[in-house]
Protein backbone atom coordinates (compact mmCIF):
# COMPACT_ATOMS: atom_id res chain seq x y z
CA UNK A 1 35.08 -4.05 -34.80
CA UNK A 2 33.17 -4.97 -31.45
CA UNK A 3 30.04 -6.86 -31.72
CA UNK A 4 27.26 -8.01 -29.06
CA UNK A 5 28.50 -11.47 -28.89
CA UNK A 6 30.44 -12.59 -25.53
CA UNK A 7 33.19 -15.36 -26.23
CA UNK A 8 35.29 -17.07 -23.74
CA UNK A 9 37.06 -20.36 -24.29
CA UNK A 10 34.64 -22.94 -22.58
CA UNK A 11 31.04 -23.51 -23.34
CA UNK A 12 28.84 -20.08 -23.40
CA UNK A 13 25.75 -20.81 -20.46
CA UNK A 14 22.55 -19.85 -21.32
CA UNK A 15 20.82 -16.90 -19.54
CA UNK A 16 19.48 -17.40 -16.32
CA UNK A 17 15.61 -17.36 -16.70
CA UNK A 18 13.97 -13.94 -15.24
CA UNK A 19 12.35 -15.11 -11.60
CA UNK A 20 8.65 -15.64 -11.62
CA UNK A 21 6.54 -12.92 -10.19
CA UNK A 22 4.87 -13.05 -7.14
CA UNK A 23 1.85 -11.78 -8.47
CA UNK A 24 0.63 -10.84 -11.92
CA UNK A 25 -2.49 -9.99 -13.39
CA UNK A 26 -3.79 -8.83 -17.28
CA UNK A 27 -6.50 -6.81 -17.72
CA UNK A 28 -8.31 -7.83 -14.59
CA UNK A 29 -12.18 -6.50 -14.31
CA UNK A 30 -14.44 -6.67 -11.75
CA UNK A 31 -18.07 -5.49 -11.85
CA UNK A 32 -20.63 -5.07 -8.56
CA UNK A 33 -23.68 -4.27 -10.98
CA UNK A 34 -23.44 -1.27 -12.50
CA UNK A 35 -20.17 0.20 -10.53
CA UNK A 36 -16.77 -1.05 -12.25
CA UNK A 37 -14.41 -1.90 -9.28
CA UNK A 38 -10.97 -3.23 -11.54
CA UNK A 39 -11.68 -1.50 -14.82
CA UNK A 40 -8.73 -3.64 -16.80
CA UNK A 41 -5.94 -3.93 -14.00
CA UNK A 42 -2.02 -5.02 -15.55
CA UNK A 43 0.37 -5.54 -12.06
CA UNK A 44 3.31 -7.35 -11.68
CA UNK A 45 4.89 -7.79 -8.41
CA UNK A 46 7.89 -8.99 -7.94
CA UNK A 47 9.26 -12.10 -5.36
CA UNK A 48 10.66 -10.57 -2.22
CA UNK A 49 9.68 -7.11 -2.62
CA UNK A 50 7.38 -5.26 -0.60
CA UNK A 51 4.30 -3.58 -3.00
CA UNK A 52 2.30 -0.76 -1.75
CA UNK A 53 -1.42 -0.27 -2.72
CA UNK A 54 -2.69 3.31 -2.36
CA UNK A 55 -6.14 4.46 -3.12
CA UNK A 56 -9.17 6.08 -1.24
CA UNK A 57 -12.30 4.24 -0.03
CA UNK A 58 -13.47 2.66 -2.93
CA UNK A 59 -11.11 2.60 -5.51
CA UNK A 60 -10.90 -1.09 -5.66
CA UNK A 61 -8.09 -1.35 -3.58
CA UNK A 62 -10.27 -4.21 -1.11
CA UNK A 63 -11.56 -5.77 -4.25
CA UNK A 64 -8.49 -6.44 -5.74
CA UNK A 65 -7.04 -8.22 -2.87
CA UNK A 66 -9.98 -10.59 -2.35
CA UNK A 67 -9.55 -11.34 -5.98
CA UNK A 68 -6.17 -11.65 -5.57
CA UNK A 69 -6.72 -14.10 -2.38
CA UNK A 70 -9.59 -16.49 -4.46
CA UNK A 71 -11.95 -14.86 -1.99
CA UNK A 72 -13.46 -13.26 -5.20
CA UNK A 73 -14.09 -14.15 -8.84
CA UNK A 74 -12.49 -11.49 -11.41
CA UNK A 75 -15.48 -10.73 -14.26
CA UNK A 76 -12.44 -10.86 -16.84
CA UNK A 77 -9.19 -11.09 -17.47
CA UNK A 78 -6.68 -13.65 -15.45
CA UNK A 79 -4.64 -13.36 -11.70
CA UNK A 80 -2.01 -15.47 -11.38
CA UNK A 81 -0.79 -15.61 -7.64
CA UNK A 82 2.90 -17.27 -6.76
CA UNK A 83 2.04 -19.20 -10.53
CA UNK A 84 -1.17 -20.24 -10.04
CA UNK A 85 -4.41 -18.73 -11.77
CA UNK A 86 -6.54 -17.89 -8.92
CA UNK A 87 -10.11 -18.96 -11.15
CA UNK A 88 -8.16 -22.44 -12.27
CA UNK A 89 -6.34 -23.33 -9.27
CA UNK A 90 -7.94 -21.46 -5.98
CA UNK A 91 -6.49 -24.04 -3.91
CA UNK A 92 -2.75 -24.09 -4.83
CA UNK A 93 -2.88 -20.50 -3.84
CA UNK A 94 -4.19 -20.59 -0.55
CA UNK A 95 -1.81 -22.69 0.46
CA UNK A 96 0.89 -19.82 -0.22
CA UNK A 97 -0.41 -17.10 0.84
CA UNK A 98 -1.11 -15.77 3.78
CA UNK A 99 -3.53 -13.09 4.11
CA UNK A 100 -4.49 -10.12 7.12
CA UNK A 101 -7.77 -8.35 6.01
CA UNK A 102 -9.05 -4.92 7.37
CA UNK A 103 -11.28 -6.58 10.08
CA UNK A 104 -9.59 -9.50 11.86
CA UNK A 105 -11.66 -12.32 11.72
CA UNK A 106 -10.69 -13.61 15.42
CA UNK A 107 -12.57 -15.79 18.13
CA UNK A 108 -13.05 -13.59 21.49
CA UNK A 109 -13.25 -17.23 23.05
CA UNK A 110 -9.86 -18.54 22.02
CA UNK A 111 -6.56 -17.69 23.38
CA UNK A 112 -3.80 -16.29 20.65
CA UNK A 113 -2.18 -19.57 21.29
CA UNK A 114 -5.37 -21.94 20.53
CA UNK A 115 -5.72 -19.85 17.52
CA UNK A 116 -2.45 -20.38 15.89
CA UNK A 117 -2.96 -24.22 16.45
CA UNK A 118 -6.26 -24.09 14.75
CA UNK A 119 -4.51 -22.13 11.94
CA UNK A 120 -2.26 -24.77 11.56
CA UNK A 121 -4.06 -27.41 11.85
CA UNK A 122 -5.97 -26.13 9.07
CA UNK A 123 -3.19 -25.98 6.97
CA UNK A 124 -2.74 -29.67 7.47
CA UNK A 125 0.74 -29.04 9.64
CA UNK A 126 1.58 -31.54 12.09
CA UNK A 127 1.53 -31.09 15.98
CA UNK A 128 5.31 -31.03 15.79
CA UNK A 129 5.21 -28.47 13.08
CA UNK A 130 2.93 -26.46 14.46
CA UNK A 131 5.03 -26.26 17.51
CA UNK A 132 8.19 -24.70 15.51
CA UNK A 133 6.18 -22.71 13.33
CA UNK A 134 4.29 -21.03 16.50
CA UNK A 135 8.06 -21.03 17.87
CA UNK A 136 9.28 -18.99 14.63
CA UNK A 137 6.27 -16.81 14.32
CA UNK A 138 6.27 -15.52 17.95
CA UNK A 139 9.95 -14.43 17.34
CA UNK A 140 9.18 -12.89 14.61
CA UNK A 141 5.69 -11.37 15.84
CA UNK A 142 5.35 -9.63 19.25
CA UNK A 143 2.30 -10.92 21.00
CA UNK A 144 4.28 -11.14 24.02
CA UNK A 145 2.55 -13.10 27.56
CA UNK A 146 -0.53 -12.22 25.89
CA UNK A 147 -0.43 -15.13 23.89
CA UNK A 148 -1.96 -17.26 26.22
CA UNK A 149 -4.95 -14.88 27.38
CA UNK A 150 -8.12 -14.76 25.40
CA UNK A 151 -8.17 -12.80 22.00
CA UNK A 152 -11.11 -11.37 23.67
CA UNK A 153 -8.65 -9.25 26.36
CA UNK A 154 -6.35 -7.84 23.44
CA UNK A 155 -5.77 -4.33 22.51
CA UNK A 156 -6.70 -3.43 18.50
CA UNK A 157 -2.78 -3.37 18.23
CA UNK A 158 -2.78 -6.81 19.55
CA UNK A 159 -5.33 -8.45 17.56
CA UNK A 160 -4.11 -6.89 14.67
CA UNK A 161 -0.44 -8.47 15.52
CA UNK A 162 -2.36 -11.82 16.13
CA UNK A 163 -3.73 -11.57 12.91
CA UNK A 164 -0.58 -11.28 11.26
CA UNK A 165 1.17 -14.21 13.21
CA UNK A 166 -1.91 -16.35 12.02
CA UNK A 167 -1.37 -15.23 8.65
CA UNK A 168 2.03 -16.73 9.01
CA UNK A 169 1.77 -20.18 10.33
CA UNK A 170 1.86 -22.05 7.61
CA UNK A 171 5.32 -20.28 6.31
CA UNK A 172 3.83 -18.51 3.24
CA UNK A 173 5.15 -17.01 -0.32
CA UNK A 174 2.84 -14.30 -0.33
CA UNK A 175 1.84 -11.96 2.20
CA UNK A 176 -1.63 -9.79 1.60
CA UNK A 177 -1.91 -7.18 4.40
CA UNK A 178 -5.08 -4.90 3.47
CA UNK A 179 -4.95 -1.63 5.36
CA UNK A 180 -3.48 -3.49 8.39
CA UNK A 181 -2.98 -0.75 10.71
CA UNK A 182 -6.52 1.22 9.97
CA UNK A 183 -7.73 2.53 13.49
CA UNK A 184 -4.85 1.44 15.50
CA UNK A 185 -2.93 4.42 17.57
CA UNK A 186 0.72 5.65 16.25
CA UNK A 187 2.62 3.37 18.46
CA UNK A 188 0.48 0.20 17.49
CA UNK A 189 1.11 0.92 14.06
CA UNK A 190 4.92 1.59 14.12
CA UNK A 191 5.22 -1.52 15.66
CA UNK A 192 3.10 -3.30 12.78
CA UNK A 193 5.35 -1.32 10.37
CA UNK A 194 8.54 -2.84 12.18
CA UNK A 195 7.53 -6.33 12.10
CA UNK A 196 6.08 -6.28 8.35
CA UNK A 197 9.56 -4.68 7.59
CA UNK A 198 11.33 -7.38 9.62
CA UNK A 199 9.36 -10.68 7.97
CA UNK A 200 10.49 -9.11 4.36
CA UNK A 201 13.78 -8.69 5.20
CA UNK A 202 14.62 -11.58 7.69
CA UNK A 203 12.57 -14.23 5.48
CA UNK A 204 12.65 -12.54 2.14
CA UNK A 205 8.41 -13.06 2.09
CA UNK A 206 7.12 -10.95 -0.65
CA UNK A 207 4.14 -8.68 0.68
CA UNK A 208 1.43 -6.83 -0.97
CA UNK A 209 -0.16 -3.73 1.46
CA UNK A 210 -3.08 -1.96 0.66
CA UNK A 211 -3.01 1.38 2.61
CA UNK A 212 -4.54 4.66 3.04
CA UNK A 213 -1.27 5.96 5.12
CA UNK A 214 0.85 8.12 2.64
CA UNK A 215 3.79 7.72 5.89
CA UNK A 216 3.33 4.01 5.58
CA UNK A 217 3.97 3.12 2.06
CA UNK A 218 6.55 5.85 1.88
CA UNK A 219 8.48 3.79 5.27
CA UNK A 220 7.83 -0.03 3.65
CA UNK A 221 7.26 0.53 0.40
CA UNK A 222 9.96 -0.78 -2.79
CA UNK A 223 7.46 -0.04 -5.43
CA UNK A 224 3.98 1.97 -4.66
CA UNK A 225 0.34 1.68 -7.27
CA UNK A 226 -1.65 4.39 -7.19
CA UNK A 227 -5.16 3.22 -7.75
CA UNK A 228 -8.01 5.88 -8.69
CA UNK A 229 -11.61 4.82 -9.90
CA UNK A 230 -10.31 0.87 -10.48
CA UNK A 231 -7.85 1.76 -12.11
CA UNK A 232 -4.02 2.08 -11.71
CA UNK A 233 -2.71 5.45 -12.75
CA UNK A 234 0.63 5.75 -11.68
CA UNK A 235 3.25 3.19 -10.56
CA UNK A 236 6.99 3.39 -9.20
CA UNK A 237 9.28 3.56 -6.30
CA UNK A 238 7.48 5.91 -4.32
CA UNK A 239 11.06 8.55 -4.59
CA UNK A 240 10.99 8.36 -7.89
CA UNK A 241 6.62 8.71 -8.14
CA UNK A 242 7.61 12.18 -5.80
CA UNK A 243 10.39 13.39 -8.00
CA UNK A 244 8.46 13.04 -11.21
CA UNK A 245 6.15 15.78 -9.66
CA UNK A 246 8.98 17.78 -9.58
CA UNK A 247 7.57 21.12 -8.27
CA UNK A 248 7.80 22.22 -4.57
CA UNK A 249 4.58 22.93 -2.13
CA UNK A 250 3.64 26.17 -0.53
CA UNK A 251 1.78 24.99 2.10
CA UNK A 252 -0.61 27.32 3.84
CA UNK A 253 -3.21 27.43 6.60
CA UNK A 254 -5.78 30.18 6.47
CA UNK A 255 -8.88 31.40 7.46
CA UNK A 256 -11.48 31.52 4.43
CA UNK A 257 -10.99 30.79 1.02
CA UNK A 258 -11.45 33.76 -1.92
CA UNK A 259 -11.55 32.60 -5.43
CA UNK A 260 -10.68 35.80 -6.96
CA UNK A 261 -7.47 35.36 -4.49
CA UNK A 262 -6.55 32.14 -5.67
CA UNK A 263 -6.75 32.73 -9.34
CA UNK A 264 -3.88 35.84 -8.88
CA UNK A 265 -1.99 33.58 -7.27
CA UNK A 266 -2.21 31.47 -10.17
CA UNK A 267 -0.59 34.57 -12.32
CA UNK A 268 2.15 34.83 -9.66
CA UNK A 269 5.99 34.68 -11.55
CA UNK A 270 6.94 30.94 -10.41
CA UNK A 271 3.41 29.16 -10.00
CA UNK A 272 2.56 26.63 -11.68
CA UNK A 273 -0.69 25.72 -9.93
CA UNK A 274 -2.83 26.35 -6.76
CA UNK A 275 -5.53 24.12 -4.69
CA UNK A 276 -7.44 25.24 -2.09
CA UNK A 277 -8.79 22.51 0.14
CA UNK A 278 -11.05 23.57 3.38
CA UNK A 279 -8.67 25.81 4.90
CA UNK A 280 -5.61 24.91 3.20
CA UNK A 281 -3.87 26.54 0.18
CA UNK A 282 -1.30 24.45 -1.73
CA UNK A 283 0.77 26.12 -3.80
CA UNK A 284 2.96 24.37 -6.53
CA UNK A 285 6.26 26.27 -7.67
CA UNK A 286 9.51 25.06 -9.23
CA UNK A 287 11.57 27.19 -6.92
CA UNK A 288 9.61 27.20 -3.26
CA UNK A 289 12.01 29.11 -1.62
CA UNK A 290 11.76 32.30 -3.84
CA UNK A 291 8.33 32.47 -4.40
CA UNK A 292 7.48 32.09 -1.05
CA UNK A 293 7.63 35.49 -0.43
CA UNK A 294 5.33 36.56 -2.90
CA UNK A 295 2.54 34.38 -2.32
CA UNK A 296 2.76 35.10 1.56
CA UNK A 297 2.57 38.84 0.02
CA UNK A 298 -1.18 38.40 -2.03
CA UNK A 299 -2.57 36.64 0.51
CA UNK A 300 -2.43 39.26 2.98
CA UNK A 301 -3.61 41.92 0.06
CA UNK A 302 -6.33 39.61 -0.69
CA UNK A 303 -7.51 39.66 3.45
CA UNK A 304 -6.59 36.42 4.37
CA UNK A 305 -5.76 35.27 8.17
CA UNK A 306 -2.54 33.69 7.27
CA UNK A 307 -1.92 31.24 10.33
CA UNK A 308 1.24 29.48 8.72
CA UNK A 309 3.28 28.88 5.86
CA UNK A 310 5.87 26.28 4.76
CA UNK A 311 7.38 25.17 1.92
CA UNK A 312 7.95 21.49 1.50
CA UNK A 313 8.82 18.69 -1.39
CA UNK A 314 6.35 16.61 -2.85
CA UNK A 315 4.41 13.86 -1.35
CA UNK A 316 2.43 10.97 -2.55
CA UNK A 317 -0.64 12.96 -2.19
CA UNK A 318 0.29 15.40 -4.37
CA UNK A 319 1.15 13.03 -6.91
CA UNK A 320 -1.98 11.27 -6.42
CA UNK A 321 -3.71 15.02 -7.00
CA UNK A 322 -1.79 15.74 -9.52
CA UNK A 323 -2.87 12.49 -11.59
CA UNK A 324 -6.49 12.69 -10.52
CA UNK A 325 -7.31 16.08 -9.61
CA UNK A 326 -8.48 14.25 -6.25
CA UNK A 327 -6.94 14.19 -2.46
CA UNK A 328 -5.85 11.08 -1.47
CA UNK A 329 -8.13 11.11 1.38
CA UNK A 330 -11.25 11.81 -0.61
CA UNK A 331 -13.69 9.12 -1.24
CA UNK A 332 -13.46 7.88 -4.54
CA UNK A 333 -16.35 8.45 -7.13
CA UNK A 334 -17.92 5.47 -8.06
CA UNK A 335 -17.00 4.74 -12.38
C-alpha cells in the first residue's frame, strides 16, 4: 500500500520555502475620529503580481495605501511591506517602493528630466546611475521629447506618465499606483494601462492599484479586493469574483421608475432579483436569454418607455452590489 512519503535513492531536499509576500497586513485599523477608515484589514499580496483595489470614495481605499507607503500610522494591527513593518522600519520601505498618488506632486518649474535627477538623487543614486536608470525608465515610460520641456507644459496624461517614471528611478520592489488614471481622457489612460502592464511583465515589479475603473482592474488585474466601508468583502481573480455571481443581467434603460412594476418583475419565472437605479433596471436571471422576453413583456404592461434592452454577464459592479447592496460608483457611507 501507497503512502505520502516520496523516496528516491539520493538524499530527499527539503521543500523550497513559500516566497515572501509583497505585502501583508493583520487586522490593520485606522481611525480619523469617530469614522473607522480600515476596520481590521487581513491582505496578502503576492511578489510579481499585479493587485487591484476597488472601492468608492471613501472606503479606505487612499488610506490604506498611505499606510501602506509609511505616509500614515495604522491605529492597530501591523503592515509589513516587501518584509519590513512599516511602524518599525519606515525607512527600509521607502527605499523599495515606489509610489504614484492621485494628485502628482510635480514642480511646474522643473523639466521631466531635472525631476528624475532630483528623484534620484534623493534616493542616494549616483550621477552615473542616475543616468542608466533615467535611460531604463524612459524605455520603459513614454514621456517622449517632452522630457526636456517644463512639467509645467504637460498634458494630465503626461504628468501622470512623469509621475510614474519618477516612481521608478530608484528600481523598486513595490509599485503603489492610487487611482492613477482618475481624470485623464480614454487614450491617456490606455496608454497608462499599457505601460503599468509592461513594467509587471518586462521587470516582474509587483504593483498594488487602487481604482475606481471596473474596465481597469478587469484589463491589469491577477487578483482584485473589493473594499466597502473599510473593510474587504470579497477577494479573487476578478473571472472567478464574476462567475461566483453566477446569474446573467437584463439590462434596461427606461423612462421612470414604478415600484409596483418592479416588485412583479421580481415574481417573474427566472428572476432572481431586480434594481432599479435612476433610469436603469437591472435584472438578475440564471438564464438571460429566456427570460428576456418576459421582462421586456411587463414593462410595457406596466407603461414604461422602454429605450433598450440587453442581456449581458456579470461585472465587478454587480458583484460589488451584490455583496453590499451598493453601486460601485456610489459614495461610500461613512462606518
Amino acid at each position: 500500500m501507497q503512502n505520502d512519503l516520496w523516496y528516491s535513492a539520493g538524499p530527499r531536499r527539503a521543500p523550497a520555502p513559500p516566497p515572501e509576500a509583497a505585502v501583508r497586513t493583520r487586522a490593520l485599523g485606522r481611525r480619523f475620529g469617530a469614522t473607522v477608515a480600515l476596520a481590521g484589514i487581513d491582505l496578502e499580496v503576492r511578489r510579481g503580481e499585479i493587485y487591484g483595489f476597488l472601492g468608492p470614495n471613501g472606503a479606505g481605499k487612499s488610506t490604506l495605501v498611505r499606510v501602506l507607503c509609511t505616509l500614515l500610522r495604522p491605529d492597530a494591527g501591523q503592515a509589513l511591506v516587501a518584509g519590513h513593518d512599516v511602524v518599525r522600519h519606515p525607512q527600509r520601505v521607502r527605499v523599495r517602493i515606489g509610489v504614484a498618488l492621485q494628485d502628482a506632486a510635480l514642480d511646474d518649474r522643473q523639466t521631466g528630466r531635472e525631476l528624475l535627477v532630483l528623484q534620484g538623487r534623493l534616493y542616494g543614486l549616483t550621477p552615473p546611475e542616475i543616468r542608466r536608470r533615467l535611460d531604463d525608465v524612459l524605455d520603459l515610460v513614454d514621456v517622449g521629447s517632452a522630457i526636456d520641456r517644463m512639467v509645467g507644459t504637460y498634458s494630465g496624461g503626461m504628468k501622470r506618465r512623469l509621475d510614474l517614471a519618477a516612481a521608478l528611478v530608484h528600481n523598486p520592489e513595490i509599485l503603489f499606483l492610487d487611482e492613477p488614471t482618475t481624470g485623464l481622457d480614454p487614450d491617456s489612460r490606455a496608454r497608462v494601462w499599457s505601460e503599468v502592464a509592461r513594467l509587471n511583465a518586462e521587470l516582474g515589479i509587483t504593483v498594488f492599484l487602487t481604482t475606481q475603473y471596473l474596465e481597469e482592474a478587469d484589463a491589469l488585474a491577477d487578483r482584485v479586493g473589493i473594499m466597502a466601508q473599510g473593510r474587504l468583502v470579497a477577494e479573487g481573480p476578478p473571472e472567478a469574483l464574476k462567475r461566483a455571481v453566477g446569474a446573467d443581467r437584463i439590462v434596461a434603460e427606461v423612462a421612470g421608475a414604478d415600484d409596483g412594476a418592479l416588485e412583479r418583475l421580481r415574481h417573474l419565472a427566472g428572476v432572481d432579483g431586480v434594481h432599479a437605479q435612476g433610469g436603469r433596471v437591472v435584472v438578475s436571471a440564471a438564464d438571460g436569454g429566456a427570460a428576456l422576453v418576459h421582462v421586456a413583456s411587463e414593462l410595457g404592461r406596466s407603461g414604461f418607455d422602454v429605450r433598450s434592452i440587453t442581456t449581458r454577464t456579470p461585472t465587478l459592479d454587480d458583484v460589488f452590489r451584490e455583496l453590499t447592496g451598493a453601486d460601485l460608483d456610489a459614495p461610500a457611507v461613512p462606518a
